[in-house]
Protein backbone atom coordinates (compact mmCIF):
# COMPACT_ATOMS: atom_id res chain seq x y z
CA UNK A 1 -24.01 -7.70 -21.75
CA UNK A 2 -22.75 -4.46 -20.84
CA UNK A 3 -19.81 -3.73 -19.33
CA UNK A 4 -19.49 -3.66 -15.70
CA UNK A 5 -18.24 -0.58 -13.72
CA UNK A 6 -15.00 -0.98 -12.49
CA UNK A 7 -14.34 0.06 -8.55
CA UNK A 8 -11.36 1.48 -8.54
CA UNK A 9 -10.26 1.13 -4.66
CA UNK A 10 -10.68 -3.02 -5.71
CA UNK A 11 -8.12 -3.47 -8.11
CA UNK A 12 -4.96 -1.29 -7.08
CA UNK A 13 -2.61 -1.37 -3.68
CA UNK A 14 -3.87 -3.01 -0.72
CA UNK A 15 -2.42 -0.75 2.67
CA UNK A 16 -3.42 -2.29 6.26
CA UNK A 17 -3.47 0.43 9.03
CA UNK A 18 -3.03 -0.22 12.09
CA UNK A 19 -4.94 2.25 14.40
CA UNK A 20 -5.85 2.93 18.11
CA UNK A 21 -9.29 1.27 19.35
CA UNK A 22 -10.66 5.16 20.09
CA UNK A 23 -9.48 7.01 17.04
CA UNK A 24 -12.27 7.66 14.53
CA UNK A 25 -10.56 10.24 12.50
CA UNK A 26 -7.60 8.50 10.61
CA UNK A 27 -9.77 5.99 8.17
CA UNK A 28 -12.49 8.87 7.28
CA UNK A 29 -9.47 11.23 6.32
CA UNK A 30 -7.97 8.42 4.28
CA UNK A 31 -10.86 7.62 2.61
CA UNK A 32 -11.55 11.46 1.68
CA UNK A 33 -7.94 12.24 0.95
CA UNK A 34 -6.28 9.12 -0.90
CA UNK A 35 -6.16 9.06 -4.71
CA UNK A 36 -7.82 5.92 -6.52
CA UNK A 37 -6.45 2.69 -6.33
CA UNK A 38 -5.41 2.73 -3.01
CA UNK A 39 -7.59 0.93 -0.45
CA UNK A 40 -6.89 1.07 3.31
CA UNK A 41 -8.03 -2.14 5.44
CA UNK A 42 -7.67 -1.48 9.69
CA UNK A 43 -7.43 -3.88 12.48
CA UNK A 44 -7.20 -1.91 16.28
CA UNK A 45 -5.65 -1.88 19.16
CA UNK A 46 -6.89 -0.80 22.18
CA UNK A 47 -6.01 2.67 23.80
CA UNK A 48 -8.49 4.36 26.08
CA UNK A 49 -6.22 6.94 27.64
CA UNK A 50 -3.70 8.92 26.57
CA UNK A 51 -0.53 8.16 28.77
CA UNK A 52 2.79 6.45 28.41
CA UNK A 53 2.03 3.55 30.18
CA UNK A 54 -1.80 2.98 28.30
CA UNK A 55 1.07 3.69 25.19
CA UNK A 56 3.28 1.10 26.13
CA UNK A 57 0.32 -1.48 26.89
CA UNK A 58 -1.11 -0.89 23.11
CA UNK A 59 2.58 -1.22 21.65
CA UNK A 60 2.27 -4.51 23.41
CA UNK A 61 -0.25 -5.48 20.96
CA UNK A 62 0.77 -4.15 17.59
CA UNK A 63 2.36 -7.42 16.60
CA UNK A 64 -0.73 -9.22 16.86
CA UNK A 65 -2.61 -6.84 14.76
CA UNK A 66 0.35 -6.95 12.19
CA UNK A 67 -0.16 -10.82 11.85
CA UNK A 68 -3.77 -9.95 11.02
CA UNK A 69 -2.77 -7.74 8.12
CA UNK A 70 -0.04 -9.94 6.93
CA UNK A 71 -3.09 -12.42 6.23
CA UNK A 72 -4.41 -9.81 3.34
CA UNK A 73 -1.34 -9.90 1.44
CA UNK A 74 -0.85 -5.92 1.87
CA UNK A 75 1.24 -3.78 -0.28
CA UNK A 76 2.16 -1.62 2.69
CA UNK A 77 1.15 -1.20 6.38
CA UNK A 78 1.14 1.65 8.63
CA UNK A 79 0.97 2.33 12.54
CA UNK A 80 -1.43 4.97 12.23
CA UNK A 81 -0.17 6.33 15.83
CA UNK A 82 1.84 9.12 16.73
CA UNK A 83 2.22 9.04 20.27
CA UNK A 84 2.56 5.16 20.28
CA UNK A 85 5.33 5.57 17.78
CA UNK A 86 7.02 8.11 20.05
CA UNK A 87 6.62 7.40 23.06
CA UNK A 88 9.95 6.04 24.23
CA UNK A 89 12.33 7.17 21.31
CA UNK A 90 13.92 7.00 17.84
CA UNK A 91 15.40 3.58 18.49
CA UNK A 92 12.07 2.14 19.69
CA UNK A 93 10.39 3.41 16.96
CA UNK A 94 12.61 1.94 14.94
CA UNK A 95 12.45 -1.62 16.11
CA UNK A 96 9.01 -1.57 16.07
CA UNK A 97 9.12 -1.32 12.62
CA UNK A 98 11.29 -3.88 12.28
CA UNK A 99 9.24 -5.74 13.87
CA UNK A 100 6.03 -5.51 11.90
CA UNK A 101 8.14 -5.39 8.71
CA UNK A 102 9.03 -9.10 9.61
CA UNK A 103 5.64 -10.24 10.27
CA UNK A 104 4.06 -7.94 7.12
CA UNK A 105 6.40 -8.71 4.78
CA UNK A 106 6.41 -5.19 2.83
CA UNK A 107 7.31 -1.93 3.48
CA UNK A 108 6.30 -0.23 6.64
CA UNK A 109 5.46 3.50 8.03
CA UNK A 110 4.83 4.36 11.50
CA UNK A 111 3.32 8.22 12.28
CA UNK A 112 6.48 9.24 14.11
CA UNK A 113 8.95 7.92 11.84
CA UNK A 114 7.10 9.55 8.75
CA UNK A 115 7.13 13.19 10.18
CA UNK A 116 10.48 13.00 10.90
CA UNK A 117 11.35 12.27 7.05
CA UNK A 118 8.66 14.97 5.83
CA UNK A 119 10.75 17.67 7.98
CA UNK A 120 13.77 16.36 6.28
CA UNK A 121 12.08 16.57 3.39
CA UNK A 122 11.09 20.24 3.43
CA UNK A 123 14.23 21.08 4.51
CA UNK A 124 12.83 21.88 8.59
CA UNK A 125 15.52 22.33 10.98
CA UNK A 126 13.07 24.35 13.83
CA UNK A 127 9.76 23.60 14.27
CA UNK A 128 6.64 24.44 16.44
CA UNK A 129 4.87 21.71 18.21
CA UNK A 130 1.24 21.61 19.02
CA UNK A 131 -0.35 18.63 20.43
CA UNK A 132 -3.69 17.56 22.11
CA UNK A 133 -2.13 15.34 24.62
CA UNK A 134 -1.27 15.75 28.92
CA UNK A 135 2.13 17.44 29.28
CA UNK A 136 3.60 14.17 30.20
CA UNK A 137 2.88 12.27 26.39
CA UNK A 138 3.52 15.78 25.05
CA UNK A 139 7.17 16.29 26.80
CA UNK A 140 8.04 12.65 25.16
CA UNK A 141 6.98 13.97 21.82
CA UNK A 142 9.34 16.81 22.20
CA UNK A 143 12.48 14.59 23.09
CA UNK A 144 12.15 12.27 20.32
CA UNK A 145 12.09 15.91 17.83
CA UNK A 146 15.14 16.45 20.00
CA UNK A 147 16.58 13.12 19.67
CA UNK A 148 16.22 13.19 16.12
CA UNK A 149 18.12 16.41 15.35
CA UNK A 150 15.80 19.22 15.32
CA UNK A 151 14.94 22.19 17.24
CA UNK A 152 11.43 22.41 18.47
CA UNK A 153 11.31 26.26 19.53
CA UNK A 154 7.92 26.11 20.89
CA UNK A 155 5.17 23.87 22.12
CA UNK A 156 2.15 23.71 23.92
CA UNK A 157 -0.97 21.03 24.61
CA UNK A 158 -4.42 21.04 25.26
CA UNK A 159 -3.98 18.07 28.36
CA UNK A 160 -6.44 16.01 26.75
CA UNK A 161 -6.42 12.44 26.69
CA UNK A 162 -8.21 9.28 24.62
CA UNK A 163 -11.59 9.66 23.50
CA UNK A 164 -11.55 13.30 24.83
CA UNK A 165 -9.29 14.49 21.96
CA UNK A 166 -11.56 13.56 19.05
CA UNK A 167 -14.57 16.44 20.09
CA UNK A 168 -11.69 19.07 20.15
CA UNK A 169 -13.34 22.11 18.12
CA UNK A 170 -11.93 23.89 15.40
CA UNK A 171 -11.74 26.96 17.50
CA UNK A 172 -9.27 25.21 19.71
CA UNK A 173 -7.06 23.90 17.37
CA UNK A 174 -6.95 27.17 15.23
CA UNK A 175 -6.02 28.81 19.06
CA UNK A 176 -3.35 26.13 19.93
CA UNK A 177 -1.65 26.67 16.32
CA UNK A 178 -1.39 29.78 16.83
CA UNK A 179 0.27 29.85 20.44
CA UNK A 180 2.99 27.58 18.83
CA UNK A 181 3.79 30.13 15.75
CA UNK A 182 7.03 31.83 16.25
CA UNK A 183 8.88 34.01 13.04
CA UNK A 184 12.14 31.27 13.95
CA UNK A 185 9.52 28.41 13.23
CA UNK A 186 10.02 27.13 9.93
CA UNK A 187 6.95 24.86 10.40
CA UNK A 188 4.38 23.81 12.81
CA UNK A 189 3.79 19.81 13.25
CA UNK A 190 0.07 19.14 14.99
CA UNK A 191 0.23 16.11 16.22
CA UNK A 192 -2.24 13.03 16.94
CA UNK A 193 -4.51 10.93 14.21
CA UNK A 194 -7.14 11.44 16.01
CA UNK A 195 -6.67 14.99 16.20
CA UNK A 196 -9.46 16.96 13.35
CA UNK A 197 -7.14 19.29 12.03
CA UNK A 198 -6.47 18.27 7.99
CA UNK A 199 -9.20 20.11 7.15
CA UNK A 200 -7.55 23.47 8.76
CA UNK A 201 -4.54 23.18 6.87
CA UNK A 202 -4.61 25.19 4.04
CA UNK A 203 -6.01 28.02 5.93
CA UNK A 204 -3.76 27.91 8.69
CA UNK A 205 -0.97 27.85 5.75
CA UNK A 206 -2.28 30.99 4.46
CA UNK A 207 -2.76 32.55 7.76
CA UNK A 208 0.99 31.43 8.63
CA UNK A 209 2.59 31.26 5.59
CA UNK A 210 4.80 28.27 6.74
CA UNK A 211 3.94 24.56 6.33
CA UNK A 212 1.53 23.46 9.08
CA UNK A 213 1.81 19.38 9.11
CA UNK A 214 -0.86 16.70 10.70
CA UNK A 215 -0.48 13.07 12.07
CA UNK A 216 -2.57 11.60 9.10
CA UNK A 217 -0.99 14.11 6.36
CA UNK A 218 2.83 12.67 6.93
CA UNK A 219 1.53 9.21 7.22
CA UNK A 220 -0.58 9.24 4.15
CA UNK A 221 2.51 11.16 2.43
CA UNK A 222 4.70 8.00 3.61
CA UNK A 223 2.32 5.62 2.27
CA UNK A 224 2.18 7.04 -1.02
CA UNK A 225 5.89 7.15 -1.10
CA UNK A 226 6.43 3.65 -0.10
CA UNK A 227 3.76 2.55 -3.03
CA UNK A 228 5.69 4.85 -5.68
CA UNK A 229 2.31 6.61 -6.64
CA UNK A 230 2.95 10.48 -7.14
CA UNK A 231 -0.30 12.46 -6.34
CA UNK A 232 -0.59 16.01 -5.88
CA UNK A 233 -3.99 16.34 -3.49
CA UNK A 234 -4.70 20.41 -3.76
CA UNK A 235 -6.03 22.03 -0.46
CA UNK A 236 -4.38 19.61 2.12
CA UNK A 237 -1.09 21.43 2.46
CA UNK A 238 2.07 21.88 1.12
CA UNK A 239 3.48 18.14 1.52
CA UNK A 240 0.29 16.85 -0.31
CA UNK A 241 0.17 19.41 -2.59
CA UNK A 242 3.54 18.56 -3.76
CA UNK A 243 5.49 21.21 -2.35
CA UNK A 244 9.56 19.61 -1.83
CA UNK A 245 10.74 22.51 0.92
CA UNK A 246 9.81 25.45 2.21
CA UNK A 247 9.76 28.89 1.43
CA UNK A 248 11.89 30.36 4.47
């Protein structure tokens, strides 16, 4: 008999995501990015506009879907989310965690919480802040940077909300980056999972030359970092790539 090919995503870490019911973005870019032996399993919530009530609503419902991951025995979850893990500060964030981590029973990382430790990571103390959302969801976003110590010197949005974020073009998000850069930003955080921007990172580094970070870049980076696997993924940016701070 010969021997049978192995599948590598089958026999290493199991991580359950949690994700919003219109993102289509954040399990494609997993699947692209993530080194072998690390699977990714969803359940959703639903979220079908972008506001901090809708927000709220879908918090409501995380703990469900965290009881329907804790039935796969996962090596890690994650609240693939940014807004929802922002929306109504550090301390909620936190409990939400908490929360899940209770129900999961191994480690957790929610969006928000995860790009907070990459700028601590890199050494960020100002940032840039470019988002898809309404001014509202995006002026939240801003006071939770705030809250949690660092100085966002510029930011701007796109007022764009559920399903209509996905469709954003490349043009627009290369724009919006842009508007955001300032020579007292040490790096620029784009923010929302369902947000298409991973793919623009290296080039906007280039263009830049200052770490440009995504929703599903710092929560991938957490991931790995929960589940102790060290992978340098070339072309995604400078967190991915293994870069520890930044160059400024």
């Amino acid at each position: 008999m010969r021997a049978v090919p192995s599948n590598p995503y089958l026999d290493g870490a199991k991580v359950g995501l949690i994700v919003p019911s219109v993102n289509t973005t954040t399990e494609p870019e997993f699947a692209w990015i993530a080194p072998p032996h690390v699977s990714f399993h969803a359940t959703r919530v639903f979220m079908n506009v972008t506001s901090p009530e809708a927000l709220r609503a879908m918090n409501a419902e995380v703990r469900h879907a965290a009881k329907l991951l804790a039935s796969l025995s996962p090596d890690a979850v994650a609240y693939a989310c940014t807004a929802g893990s922002f929306v109504d500060g550090p301390a909620a964030t936190q409990a939400l965690i908490d929360d899940i981590q209770r129900i999961v029973n191994c480690p957790v990382v929610a969006t928000s919480a995860a790009m907070i430790d990459v700028l601590h990571h890199l050494g960020i103390k100002r940032m840039g802040l470019a988002t898809p959302y309404p001014e509202d969801v995006t002026q939240a976003e801003r006071r939770y940077l705030t809250e949690s110590g660092f100085d966002v010197v510029s930011c701007a949005c796109l007022g764009r909300s559920g399903a209509a974020i996905r469709p954003t073009a490349f043009e627009e998000i290369i724009a919006l980056v842009r508007s955001v850069d300032r020579p007292q930003a040490e790096a620029i955080f784009v923010s929302c999972t369902d947000l298409r921007v991973l793919e623009l990172v290296a080039d906007l580094e280039r263009e830049l030359e200052k770490p440009i970070l995504t929703s599903n870049q710092v929560t991938l980076w957490g991931i790995l970092r929960e589940l102790k696997i060290s992978a340098r993924l070339k072309g995604l940016g400078r967190i991915l790539g293994g870069t520890s701070r930044t160059n400024r």
